[in-house]
Protein backbone atom coordinates (compact mmCIF):
# COMPACT_ATOMS: atom_id res chain seq x y z
CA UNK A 1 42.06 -30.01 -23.26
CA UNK A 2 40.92 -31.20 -26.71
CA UNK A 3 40.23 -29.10 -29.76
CA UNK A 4 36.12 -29.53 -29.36
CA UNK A 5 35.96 -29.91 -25.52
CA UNK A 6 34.87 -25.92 -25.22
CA UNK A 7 31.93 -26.74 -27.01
CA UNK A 8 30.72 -29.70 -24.84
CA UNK A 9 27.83 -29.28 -23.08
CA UNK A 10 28.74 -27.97 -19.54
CA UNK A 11 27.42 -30.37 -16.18
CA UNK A 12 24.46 -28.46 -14.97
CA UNK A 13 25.62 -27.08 -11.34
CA UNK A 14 23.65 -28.66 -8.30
CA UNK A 15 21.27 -26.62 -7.29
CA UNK A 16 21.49 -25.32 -3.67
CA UNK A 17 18.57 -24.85 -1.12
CA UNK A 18 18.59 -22.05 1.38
CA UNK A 19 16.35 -22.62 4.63
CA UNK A 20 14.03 -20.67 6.92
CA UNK A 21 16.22 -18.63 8.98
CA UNK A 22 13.67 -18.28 11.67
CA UNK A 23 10.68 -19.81 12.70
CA UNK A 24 7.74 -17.66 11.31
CA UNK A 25 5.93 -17.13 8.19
CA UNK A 26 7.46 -17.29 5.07
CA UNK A 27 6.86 -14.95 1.62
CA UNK A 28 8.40 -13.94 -1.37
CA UNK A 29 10.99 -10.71 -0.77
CA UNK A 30 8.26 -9.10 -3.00
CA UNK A 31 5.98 -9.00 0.07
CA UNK A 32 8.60 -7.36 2.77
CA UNK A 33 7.28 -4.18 3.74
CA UNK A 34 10.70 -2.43 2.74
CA UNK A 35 10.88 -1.25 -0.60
CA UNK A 36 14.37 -1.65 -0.69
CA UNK A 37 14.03 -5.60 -0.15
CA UNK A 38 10.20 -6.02 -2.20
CA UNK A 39 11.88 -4.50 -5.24
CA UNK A 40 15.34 -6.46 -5.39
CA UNK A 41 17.41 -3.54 -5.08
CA UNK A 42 19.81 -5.72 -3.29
CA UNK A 43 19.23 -8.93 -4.49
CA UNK A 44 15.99 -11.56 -4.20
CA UNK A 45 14.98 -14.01 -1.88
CA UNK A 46 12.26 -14.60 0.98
CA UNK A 47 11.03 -12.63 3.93
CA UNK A 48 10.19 -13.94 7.38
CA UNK A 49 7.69 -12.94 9.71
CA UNK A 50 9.13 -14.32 12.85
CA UNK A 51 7.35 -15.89 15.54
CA UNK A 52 10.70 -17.04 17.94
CA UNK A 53 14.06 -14.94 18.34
CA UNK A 54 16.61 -17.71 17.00
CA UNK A 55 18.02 -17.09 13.60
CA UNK A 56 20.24 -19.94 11.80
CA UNK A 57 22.49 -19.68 9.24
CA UNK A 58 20.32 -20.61 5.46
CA UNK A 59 23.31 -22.34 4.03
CA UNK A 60 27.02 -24.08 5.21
CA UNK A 61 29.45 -21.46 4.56
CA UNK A 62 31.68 -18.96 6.01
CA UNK A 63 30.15 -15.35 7.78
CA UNK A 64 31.94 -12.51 6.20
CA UNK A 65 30.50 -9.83 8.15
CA UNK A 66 28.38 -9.04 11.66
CA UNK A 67 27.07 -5.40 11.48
CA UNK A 68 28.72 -3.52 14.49
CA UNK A 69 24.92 -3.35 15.21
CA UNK A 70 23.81 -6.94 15.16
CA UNK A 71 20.84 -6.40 13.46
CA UNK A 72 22.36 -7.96 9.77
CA UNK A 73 24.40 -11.37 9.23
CA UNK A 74 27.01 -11.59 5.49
CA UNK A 75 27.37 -15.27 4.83
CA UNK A 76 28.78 -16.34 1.58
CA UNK A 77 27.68 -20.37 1.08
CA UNK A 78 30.21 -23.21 -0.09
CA UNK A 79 29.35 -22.83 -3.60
CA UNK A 80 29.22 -18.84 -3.17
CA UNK A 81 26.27 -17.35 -2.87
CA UNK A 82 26.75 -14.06 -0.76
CA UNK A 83 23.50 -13.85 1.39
CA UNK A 84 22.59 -10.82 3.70
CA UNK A 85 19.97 -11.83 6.39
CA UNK A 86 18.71 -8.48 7.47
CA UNK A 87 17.11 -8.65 10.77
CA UNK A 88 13.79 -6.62 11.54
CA UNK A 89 14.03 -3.43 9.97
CA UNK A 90 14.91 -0.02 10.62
CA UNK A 91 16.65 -2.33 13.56
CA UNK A 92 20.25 -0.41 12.63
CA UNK A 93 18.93 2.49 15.09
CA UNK A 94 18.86 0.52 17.75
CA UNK A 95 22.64 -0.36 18.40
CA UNK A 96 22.31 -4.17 19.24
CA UNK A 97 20.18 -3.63 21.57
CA UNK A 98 18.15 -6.59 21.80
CA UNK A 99 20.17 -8.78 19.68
CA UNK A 100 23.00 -11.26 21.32
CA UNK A 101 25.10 -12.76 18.39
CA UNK A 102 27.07 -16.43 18.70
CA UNK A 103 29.29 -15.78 15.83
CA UNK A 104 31.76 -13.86 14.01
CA UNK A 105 32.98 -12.95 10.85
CA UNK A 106 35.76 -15.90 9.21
CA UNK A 107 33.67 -18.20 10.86
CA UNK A 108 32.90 -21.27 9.34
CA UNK A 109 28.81 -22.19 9.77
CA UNK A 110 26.45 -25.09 8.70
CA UNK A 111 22.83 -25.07 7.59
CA UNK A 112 20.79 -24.70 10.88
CA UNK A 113 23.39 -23.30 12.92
CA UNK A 114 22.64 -20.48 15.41
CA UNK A 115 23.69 -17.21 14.51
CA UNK A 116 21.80 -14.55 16.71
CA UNK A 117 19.55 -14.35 19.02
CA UNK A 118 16.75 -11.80 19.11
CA UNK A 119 14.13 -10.49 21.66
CA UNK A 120 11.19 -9.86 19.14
CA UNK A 121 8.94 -8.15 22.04
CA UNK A 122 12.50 -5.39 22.47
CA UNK A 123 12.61 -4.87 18.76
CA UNK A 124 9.02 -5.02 17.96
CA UNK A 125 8.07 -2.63 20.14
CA UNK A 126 10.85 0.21 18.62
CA UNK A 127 10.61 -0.74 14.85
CA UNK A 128 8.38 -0.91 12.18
CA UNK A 129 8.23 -4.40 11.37
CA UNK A 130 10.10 -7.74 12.70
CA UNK A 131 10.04 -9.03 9.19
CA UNK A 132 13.43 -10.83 8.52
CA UNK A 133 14.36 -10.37 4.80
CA UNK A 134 16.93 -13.35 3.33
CA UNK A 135 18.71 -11.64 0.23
CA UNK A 136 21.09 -13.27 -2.17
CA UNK A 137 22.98 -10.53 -3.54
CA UNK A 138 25.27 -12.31 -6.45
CA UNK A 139 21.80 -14.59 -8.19
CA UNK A 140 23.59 -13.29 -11.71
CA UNK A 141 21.58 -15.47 -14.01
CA UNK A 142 20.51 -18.16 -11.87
CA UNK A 143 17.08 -17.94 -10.25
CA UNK A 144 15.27 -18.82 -7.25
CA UNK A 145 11.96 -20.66 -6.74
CA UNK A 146 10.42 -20.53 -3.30
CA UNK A 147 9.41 -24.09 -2.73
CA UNK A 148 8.18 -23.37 0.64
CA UNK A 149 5.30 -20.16 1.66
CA UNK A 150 3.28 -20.03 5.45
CA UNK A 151 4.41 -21.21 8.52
CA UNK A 152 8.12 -22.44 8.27
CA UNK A 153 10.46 -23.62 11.13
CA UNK A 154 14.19 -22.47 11.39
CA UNK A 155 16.61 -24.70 9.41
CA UNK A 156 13.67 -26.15 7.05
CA UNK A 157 14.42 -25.76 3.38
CA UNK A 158 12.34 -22.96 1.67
CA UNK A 159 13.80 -21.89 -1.48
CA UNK A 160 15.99 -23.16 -4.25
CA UNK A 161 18.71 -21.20 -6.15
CA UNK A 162 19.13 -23.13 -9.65
């Protein structure tokens, strides 16, 4: 390392692009109808109205945690964004019931991959919304610009984290 070398400009890191965990309509976190998602207390992202039951992993990367309860995914990406998909809401009370899950924490995952199934008509009827908030909980100073908003399809790029 050279006396000036600190002071060259840094490479600009790649962005990465996080897609549509579920087919359904997508929104800014902003709109979920949780205030503990619209107002970023954990983190930003996108919501998803769901219209099918599969939900794919946003990014390649490695799951760190399954809730006992099915109902949330941890995946931290390659480049290490942690990411919480939260699935429905209030869906915690309902003890995996309606939710069959095809992975497990220390797995390794790529963009598109199935995570967890859900029966939207079970949950739906029990909870107060279906809506699927994606959260990136470690942004720090980068931000996130949703390049995609309506009607999405799972494993379909919809945001960018720059």
């Amino acid at each position: 390392m050279g006396l000036f070398d600190k002071f060259k400009k840094q490479p600009e890191s790649t962005p990465t692009t996080l897609a549509a965990v579920m087919d359904g309509e997508i929104k800014p976190i902003t709109e979920a109808p949780d205030p503990v998602f619209s107002q970023k207390m954990m983190g930003d992202g996108y919501v998803v109205f769901p219209t099918a039951g599969v939900v794919v992993s946003p990014v390649d990367g490695k799951i760190e945690t399954v809730f006992p309860t099915k109902h949330a995914v941890g995946i931290t990406s390659n480049d290490g964004l942690e990411i919480i998909i939260h699935i429905g809401l209030d869906t915690v009370q309902l003890n995996g019931e309606g939710f069959e899950v095809f992975v497990a924490a220390g797995d390794k995952v790529t963009k598109g991959q199935k995570l967890v199934e859900v029966d939207l008509a079970t949950i739906g009827s029990k909870v107060p919304s279906t809506a699927t908030p994606v959260v990136i909980t470690n942004l720090g100073d980068k931000t996130i610009e949703l390049t995609a908003s309506g009607s999405a399809v799972a494993g379909a790029d919809v945001l960018t984290v720059k």
